[in-house]
C-alpha atoms as a PDB file:
ATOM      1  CA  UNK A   1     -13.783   9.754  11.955  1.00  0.00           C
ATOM      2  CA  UNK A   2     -10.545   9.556  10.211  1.00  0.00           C
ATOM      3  CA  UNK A   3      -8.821  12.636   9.950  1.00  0.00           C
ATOM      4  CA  UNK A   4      -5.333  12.460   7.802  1.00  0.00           C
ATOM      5  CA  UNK A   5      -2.067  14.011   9.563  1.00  0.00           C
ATOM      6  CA  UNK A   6       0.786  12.345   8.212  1.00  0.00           C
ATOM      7  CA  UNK A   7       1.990  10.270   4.777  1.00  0.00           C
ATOM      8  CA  UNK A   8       4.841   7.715   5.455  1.00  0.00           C
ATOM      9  CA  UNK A   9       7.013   6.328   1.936  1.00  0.00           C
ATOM     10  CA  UNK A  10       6.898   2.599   2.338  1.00  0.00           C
ATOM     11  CA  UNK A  11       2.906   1.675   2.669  1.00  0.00           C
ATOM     12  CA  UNK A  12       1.685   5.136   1.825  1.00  0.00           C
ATOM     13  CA  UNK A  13       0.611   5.346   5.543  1.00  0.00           C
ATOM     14  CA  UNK A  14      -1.582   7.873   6.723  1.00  0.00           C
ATOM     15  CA  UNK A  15      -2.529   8.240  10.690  1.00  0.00           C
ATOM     16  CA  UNK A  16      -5.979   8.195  11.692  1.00  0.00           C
ATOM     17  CA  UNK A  17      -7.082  11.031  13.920  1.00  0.00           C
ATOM     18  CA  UNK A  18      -9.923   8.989  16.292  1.00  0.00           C
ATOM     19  CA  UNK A  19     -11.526  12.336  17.522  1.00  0.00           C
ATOM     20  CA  UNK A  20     -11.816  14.278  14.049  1.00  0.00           C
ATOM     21  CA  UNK A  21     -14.443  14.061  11.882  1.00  0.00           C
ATOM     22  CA  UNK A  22     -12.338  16.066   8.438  1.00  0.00           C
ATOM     23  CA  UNK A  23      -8.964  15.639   7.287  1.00  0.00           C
ATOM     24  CA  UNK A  24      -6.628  17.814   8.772  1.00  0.00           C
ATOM     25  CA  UNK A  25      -2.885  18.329   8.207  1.00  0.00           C
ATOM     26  CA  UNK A  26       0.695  19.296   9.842  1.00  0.00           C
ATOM     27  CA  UNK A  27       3.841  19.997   9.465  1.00  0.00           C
ATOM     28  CA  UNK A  28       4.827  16.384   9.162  1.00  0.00           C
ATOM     29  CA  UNK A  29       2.460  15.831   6.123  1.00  0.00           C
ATOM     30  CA  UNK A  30       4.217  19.351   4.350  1.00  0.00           C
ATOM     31  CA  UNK A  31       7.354  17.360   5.333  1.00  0.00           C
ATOM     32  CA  UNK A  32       6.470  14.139   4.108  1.00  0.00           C
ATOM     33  CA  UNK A  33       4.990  15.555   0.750  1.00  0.00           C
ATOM     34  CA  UNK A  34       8.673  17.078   0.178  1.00  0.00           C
ATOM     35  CA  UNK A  35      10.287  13.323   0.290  1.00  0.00           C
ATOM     36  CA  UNK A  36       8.197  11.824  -2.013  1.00  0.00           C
ATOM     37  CA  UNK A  37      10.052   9.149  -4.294  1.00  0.00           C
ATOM     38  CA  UNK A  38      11.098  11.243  -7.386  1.00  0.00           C
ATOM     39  CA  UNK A  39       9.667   8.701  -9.303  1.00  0.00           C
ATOM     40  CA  UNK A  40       6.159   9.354  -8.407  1.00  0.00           C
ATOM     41  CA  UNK A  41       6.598  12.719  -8.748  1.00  0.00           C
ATOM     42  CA  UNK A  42       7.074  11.929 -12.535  1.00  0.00           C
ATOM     43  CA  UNK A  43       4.575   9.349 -12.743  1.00  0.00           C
ATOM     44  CA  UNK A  44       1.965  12.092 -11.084  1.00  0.00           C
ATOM     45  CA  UNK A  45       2.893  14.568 -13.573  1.00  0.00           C
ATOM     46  CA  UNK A  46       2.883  12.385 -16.622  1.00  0.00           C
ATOM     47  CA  UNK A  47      -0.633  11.235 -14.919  1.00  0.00           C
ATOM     48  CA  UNK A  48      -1.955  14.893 -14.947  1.00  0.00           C
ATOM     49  CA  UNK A  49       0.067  15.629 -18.724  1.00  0.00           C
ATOM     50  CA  UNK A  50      -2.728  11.958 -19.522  1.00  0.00           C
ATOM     51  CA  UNK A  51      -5.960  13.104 -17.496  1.00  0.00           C
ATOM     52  CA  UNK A  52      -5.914  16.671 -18.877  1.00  0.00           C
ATOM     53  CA  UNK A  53      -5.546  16.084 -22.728  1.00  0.00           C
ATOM     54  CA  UNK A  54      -1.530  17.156 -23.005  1.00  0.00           C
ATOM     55  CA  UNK A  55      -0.798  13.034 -24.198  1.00  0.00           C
ATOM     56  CA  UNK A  56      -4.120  12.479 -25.762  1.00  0.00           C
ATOM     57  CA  UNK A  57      -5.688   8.871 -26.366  1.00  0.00           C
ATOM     58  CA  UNK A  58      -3.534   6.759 -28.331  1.00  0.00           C
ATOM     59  CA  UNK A  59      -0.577   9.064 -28.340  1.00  0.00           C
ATOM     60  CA  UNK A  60       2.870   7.623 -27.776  1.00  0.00           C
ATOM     61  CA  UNK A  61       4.454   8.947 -24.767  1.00  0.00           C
ATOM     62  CA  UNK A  62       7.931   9.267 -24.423  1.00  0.00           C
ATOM     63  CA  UNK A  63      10.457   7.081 -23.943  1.00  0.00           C
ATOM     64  CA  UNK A  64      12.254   5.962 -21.177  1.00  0.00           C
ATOM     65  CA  UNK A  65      15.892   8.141 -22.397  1.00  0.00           C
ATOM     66  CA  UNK A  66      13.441  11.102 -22.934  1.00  0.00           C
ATOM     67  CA  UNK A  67      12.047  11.157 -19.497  1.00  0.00           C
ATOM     68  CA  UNK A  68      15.100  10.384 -18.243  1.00  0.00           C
ATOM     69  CA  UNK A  69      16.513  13.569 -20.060  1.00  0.00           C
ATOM     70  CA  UNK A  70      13.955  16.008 -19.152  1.00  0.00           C
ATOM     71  CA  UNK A  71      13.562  15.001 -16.151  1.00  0.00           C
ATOM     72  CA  UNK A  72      17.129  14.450 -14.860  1.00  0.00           C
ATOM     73  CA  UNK A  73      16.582  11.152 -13.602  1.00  0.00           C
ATOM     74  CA  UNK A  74      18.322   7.513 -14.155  1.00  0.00           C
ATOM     75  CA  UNK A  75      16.919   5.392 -16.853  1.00  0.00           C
ATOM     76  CA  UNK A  76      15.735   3.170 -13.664  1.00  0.00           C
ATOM     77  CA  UNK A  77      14.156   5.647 -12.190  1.00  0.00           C
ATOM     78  CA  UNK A  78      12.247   6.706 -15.469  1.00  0.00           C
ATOM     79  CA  UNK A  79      11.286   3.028 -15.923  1.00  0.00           C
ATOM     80  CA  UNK A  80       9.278   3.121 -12.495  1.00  0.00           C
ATOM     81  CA  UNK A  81       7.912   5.875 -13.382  1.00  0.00           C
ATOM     82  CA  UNK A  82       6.608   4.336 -17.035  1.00  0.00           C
ATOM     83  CA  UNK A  83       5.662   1.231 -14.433  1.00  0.00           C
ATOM     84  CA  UNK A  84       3.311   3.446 -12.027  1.00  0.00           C
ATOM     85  CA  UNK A  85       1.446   4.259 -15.318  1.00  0.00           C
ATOM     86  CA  UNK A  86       1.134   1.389 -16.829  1.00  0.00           C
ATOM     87  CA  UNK A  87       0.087  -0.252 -13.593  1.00  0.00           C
ATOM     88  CA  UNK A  88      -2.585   2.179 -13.011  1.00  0.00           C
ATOM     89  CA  UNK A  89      -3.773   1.304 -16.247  1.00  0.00           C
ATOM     90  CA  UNK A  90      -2.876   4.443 -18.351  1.00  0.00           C
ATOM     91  CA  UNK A  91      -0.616   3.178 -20.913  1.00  0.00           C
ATOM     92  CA  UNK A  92       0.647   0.437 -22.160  1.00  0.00           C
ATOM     93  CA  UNK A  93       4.197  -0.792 -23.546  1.00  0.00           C
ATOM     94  CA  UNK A  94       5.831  -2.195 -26.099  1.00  0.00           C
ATOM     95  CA  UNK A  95       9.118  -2.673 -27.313  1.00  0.00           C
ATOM     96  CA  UNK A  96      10.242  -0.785 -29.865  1.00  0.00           C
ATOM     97  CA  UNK A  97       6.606   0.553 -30.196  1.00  0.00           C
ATOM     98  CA  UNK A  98       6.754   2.995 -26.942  1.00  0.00           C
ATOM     99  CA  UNK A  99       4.352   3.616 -24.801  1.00  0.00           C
ATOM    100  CA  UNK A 100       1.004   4.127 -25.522  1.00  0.00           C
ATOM    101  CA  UNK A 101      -2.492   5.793 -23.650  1.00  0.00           C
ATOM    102  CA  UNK A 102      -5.108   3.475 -23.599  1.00  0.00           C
ATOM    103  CA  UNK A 103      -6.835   5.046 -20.905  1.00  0.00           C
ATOM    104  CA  UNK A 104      -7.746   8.967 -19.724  1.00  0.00           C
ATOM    105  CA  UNK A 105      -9.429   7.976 -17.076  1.00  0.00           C
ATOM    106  CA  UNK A 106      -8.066   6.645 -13.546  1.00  0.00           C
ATOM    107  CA  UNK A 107      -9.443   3.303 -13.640  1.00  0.00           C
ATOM    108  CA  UNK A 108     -11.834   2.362 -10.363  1.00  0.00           C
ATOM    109  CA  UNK A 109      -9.917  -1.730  -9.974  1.00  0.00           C
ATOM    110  CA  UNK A 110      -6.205  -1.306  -8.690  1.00  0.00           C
ATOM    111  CA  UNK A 111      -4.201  -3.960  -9.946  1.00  0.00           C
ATOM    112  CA  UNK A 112      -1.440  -5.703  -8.164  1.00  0.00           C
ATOM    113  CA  UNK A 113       1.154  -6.846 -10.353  1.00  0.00           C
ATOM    114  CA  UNK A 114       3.932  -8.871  -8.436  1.00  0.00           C
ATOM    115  CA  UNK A 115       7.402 -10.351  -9.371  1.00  0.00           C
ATOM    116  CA  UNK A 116       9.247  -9.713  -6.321  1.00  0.00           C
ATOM    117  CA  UNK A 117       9.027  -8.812  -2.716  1.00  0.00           C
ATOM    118  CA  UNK A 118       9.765  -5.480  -3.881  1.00  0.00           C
ATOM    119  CA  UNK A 119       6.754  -5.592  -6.330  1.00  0.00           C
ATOM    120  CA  UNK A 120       4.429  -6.983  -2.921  1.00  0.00           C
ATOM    121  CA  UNK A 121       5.296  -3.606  -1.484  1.00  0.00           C
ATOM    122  CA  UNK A 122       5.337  -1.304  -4.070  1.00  0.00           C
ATOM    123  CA  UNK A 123       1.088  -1.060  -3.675  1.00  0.00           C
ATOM    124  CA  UNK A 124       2.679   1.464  -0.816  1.00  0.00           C
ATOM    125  CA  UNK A 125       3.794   3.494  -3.266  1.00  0.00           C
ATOM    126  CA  UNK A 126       0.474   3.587  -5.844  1.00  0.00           C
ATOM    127  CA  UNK A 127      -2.089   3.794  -2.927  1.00  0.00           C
ATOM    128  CA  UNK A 128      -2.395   5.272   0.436  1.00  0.00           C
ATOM    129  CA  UNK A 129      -3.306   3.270   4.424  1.00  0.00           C
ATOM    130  CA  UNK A 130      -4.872   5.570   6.581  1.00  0.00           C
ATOM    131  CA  UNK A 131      -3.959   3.878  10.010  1.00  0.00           C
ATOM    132  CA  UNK A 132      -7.226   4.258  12.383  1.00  0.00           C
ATOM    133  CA  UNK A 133      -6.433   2.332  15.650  1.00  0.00           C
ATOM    134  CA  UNK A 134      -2.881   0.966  17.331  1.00  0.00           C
ATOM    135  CA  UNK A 135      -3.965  -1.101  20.505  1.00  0.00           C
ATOM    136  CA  UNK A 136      -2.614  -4.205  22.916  1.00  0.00           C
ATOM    137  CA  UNK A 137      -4.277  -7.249  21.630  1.00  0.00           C
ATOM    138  CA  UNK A 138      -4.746  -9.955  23.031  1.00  0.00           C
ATOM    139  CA  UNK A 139      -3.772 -13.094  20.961  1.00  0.00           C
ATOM    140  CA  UNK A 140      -5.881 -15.900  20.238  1.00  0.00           C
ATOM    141  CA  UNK A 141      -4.592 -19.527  19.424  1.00  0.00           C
ATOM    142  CA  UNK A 142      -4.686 -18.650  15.440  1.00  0.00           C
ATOM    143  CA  UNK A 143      -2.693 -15.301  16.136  1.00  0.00           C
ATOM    144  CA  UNK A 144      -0.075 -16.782  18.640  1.00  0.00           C
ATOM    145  CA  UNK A 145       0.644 -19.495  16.130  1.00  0.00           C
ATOM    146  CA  UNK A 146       1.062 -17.049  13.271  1.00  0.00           C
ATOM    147  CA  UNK A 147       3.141 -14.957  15.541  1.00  0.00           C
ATOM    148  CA  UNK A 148       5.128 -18.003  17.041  1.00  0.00           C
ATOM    149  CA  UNK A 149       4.247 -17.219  20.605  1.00  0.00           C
ATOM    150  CA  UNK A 150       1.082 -18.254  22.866  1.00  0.00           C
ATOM    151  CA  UNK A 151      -2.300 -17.675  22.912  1.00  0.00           C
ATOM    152  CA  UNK A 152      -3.033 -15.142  25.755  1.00  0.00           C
ATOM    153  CA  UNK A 153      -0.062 -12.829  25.522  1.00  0.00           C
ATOM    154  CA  UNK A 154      -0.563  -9.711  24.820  1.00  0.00           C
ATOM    155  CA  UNK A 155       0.815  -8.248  21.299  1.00  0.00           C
ATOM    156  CA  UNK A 156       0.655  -4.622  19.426  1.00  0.00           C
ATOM    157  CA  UNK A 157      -2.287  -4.723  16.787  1.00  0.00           C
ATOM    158  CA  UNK A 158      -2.672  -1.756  14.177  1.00  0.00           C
ATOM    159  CA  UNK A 159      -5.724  -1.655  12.291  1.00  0.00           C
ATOM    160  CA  UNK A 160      -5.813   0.462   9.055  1.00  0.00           C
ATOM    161  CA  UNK A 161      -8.215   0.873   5.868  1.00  0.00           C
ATOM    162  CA  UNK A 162      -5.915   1.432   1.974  1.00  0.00           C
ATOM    163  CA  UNK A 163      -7.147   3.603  -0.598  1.00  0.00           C
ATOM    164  CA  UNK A 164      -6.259   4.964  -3.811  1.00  0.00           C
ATOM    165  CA  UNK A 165      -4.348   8.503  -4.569  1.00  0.00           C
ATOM    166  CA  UNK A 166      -6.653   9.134  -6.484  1.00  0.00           C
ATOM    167  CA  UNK A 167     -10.083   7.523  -5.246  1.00  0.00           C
ATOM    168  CA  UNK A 168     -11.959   7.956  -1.904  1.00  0.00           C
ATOM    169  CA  UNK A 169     -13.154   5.034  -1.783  1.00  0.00           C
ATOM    170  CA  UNK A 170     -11.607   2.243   0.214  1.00  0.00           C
ATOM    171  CA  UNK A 171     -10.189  -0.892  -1.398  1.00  0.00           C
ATOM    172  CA  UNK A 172      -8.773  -2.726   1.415  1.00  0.00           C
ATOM    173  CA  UNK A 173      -8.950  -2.934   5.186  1.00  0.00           C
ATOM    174  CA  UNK A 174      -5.878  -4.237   6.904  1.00  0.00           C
ATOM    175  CA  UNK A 175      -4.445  -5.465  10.889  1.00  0.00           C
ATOM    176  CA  UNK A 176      -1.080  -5.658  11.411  1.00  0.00           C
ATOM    177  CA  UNK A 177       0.065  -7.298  14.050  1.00  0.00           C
ATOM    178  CA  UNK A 178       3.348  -7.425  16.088  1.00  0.00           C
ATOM    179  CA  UNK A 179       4.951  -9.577  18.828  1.00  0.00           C
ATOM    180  CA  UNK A 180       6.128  -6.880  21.041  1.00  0.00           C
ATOM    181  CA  UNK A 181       6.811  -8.297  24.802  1.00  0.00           C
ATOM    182  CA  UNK A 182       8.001  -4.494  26.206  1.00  0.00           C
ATOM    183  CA  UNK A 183       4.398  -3.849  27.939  1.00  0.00           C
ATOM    184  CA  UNK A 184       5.940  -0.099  27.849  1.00  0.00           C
ATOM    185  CA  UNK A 185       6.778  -0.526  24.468  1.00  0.00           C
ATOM    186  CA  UNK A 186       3.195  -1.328  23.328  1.00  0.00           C
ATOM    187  CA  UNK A 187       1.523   1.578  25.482  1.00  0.00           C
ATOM    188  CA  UNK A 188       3.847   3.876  23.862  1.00  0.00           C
ATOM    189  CA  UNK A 189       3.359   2.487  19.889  1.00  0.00           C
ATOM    190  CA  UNK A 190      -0.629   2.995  21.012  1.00  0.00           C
ATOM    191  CA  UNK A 191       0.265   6.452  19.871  1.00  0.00           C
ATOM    192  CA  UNK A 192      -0.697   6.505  16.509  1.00  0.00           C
ATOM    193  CA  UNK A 193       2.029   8.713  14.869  1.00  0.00           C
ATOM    194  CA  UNK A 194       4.292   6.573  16.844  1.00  0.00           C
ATOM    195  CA  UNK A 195       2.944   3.432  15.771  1.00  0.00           C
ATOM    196  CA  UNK A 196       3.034   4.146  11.942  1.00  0.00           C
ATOM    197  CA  UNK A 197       7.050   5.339  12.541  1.00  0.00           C
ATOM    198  CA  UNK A 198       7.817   1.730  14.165  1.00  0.00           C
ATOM    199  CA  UNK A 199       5.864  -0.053  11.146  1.00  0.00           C
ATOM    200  CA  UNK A 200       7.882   1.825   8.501  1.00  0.00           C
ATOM    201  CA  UNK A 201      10.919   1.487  10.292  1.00  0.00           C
ATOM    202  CA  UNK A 202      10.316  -2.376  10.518  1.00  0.00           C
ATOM    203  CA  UNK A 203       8.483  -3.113   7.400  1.00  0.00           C
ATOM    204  CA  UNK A 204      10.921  -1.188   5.140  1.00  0.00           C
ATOM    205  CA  UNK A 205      12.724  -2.928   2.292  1.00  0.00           C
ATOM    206  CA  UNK A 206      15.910  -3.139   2.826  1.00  0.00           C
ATOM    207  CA  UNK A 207      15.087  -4.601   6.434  1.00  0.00           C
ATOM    208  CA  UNK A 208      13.156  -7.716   5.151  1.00  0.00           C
ATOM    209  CA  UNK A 209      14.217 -11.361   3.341  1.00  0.00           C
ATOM    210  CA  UNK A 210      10.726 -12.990   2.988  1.00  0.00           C
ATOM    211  CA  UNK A 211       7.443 -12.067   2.501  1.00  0.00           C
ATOM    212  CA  UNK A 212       5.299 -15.183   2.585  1.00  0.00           C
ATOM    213  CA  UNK A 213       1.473 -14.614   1.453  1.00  0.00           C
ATOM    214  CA  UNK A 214      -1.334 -16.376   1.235  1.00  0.00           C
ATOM    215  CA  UNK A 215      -4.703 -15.519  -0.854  1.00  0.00           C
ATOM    216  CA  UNK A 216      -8.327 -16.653   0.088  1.00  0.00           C
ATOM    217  CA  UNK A 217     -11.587 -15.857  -1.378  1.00  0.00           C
ATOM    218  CA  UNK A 218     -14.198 -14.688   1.628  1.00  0.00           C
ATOM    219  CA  UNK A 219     -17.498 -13.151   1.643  1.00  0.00           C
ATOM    220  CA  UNK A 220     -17.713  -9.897   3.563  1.00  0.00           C
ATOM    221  CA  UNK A 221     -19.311  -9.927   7.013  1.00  0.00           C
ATOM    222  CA  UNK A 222     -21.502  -7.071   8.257  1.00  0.00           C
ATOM    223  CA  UNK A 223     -18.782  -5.371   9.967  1.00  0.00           C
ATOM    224  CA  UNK A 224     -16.131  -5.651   6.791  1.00  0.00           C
ATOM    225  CA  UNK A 225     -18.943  -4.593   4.160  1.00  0.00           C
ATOM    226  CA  UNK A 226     -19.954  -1.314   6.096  1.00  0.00           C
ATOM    227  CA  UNK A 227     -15.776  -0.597   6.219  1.00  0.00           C
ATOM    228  CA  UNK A 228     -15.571  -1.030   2.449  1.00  0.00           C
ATOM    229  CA  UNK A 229     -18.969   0.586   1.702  1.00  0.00           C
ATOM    230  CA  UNK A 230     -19.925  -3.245   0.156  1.00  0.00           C
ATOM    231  CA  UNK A 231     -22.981  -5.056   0.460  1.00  0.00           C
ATOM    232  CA  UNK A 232     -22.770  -7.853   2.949  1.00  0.00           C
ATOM    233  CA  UNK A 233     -22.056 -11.274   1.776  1.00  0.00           C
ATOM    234  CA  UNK A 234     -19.883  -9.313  -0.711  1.00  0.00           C
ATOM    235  CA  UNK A 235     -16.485 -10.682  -2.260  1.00  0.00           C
ATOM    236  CA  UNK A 236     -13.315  -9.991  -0.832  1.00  0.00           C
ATOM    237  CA  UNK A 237      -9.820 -11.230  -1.485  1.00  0.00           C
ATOM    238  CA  UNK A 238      -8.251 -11.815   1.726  1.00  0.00           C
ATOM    239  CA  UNK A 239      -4.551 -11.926   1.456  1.00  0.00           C
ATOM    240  CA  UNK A 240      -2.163 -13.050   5.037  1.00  0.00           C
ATOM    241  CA  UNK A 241       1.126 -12.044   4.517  1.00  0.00           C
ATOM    242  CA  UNK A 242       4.213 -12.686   7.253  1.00  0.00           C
ATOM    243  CA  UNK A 243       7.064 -10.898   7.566  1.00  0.00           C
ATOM    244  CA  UNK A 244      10.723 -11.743   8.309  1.00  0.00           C
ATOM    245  CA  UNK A 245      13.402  -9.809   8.497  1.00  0.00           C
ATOM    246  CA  UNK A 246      17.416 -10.002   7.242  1.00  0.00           C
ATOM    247  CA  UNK A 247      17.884 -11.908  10.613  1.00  0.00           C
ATOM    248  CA  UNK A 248      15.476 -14.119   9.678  1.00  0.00           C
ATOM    249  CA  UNK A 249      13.398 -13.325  12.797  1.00  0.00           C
ATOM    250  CA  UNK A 250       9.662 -13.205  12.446  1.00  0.00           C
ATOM    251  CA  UNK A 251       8.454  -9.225  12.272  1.00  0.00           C
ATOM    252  CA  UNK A 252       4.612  -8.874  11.680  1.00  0.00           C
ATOM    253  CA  UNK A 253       1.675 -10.822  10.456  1.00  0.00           C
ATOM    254  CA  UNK A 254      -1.004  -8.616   8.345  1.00  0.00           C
ATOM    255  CA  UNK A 255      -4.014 -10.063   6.883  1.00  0.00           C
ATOM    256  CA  UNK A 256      -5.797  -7.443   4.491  1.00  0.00           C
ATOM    257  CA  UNK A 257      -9.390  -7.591   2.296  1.00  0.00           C
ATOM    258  CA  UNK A 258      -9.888  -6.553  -0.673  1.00  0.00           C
ATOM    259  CA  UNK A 259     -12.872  -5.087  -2.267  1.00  0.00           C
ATOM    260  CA  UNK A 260     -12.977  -7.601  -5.317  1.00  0.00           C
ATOM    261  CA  UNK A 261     -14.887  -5.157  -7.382  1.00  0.00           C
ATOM    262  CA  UNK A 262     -11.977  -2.523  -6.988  1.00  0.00           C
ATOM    263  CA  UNK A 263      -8.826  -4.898  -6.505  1.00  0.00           C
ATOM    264  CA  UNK A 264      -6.877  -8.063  -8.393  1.00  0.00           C
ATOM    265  CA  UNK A 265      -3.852  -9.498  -8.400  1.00  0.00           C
ATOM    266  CA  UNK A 266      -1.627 -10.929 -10.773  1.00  0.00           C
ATOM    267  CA  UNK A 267       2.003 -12.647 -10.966  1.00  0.00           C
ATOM    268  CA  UNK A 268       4.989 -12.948 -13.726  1.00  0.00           C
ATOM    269  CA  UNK A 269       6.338 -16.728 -13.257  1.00  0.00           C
ATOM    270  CA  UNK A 270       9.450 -16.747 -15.363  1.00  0.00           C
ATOM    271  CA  UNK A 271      10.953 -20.323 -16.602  1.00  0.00           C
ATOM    272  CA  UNK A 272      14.179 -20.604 -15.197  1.00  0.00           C
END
């Protein structure tokens, strides 16, 4: 039902193709594959260098200045790349003690770790959204208020189901929703490759100032649980997140659940 065409940097968005039953691929996806962060790139070979015995268990990778220097990168850019791993569960690190494999396995639970709005994004970047469905929605009280406009209006909704690179199954099903009044506008983002260009356009970083979200513990219906291959009545983490860009208009409003066998969450609070 969901064949693959395109890969888009921000949310790791993939479009949905409604009338294919395998995963197919274009030009754009070649394309896309070429602009991948050179971060990941390192993180995805250090990942193979981990899965295939070349850094066995408990060997010390190395460090940061290393990577940096093979791989002609900044010592930022090697530290994401250290930070992919060690998110993913691969390694851990110390200083002064380097980094360390505690893991040659993928792990099945991605973890969320989040300091910043940057950090609340980055899941983008470590998993993949295949977008399955961009359609005029029409808002109900609870969306209008979360949207700031009125119930009955019409608005752009983008449904969309978040996996790992490299795990089929799905973690997380998301709908994103936008405010769009342009009636023209909305007919033409029902396209899906046009509809995952306007959310990375308007949901990239350097666009937004706040990313407010909120975290609830639900059960999943009959319709969720068959999505995420649960169980009904299963345990999700719902998360509603808003979106508000560096004019400090309102953008988007996504809620997303979580399979809570295959996702968490944690935060850094620093004492200031």
């Amino acid at each position: 039902m969901y064949g693959e065409i395109a890969t888009h940097k921000l949310f790791g968005v993939s479009c949905g193709n409604r009338n294919a039953g395998i995963r197919t691929t274009n030009m754009a996806a070649t394309e896309q594959k070429k602009r991948k962060p050179r971060y990941r790139e390192v993180a995805d070979e250090l990942t193979e260098g981990i899965l295939t015995g070349k850094f066995p268990l408990h060997s010390i990778l190395p460090g940061e200045n290393e990577v940096a220097a093979q791989y002609g990168l900044s010592r930022h850019t090697a530290r994401e790349a250290m930070r992919i791993l060690e998110q993913n569960g691969l390694i851990t690190r110390r200083r002064r003690a380097g980094s360390m494999v505690v893991n040659d396995e993928l792990p099945t639970r991605y973890n969320q770790k989040v300091q910043s709005v940057n950090d609340l994004l980055q899941y983008g970047n470590a998993s993949r959204l295949q977008v399955i469905d961009s359609q005029e929605h029409i808002m109900d009280e609870h969306i209008a208020q979360l949207l700031q406009s009125d119930a009955g209006k019409p608005c752009l909704k983008l449904d969309g189901i978040r996996y790992q690179h490299h795990d089929n199954r799905p973690f997380a099903f998301t709908e994103i929703y936008f405010n769009i009044p342009s009636k023209a506008t909305r007919t033409r983002l029902q396209d899906l490759g046009r509809a995952i260009k306007y959310v990375t356009r308007k949901l990239d970083i350097p666009n937004l100032r706040t990313v407010e979200q909120t975290l609830t513990a639900e059960n999943a219906n009959g319709t969720l649980a068959k999505v995420l291959e649960l169980k009904p009545g299963a345990a999700t983490l719902r998360s509603l997140r808003t979106y508000v860009d560096i004019q400090d208009k309102l953008i988007a409003v996504a809620y997303s659940w979580h399979a809570g066998d295959l996702f968490s969450y944690s935060t850094v609070l620093t004492k200031v």
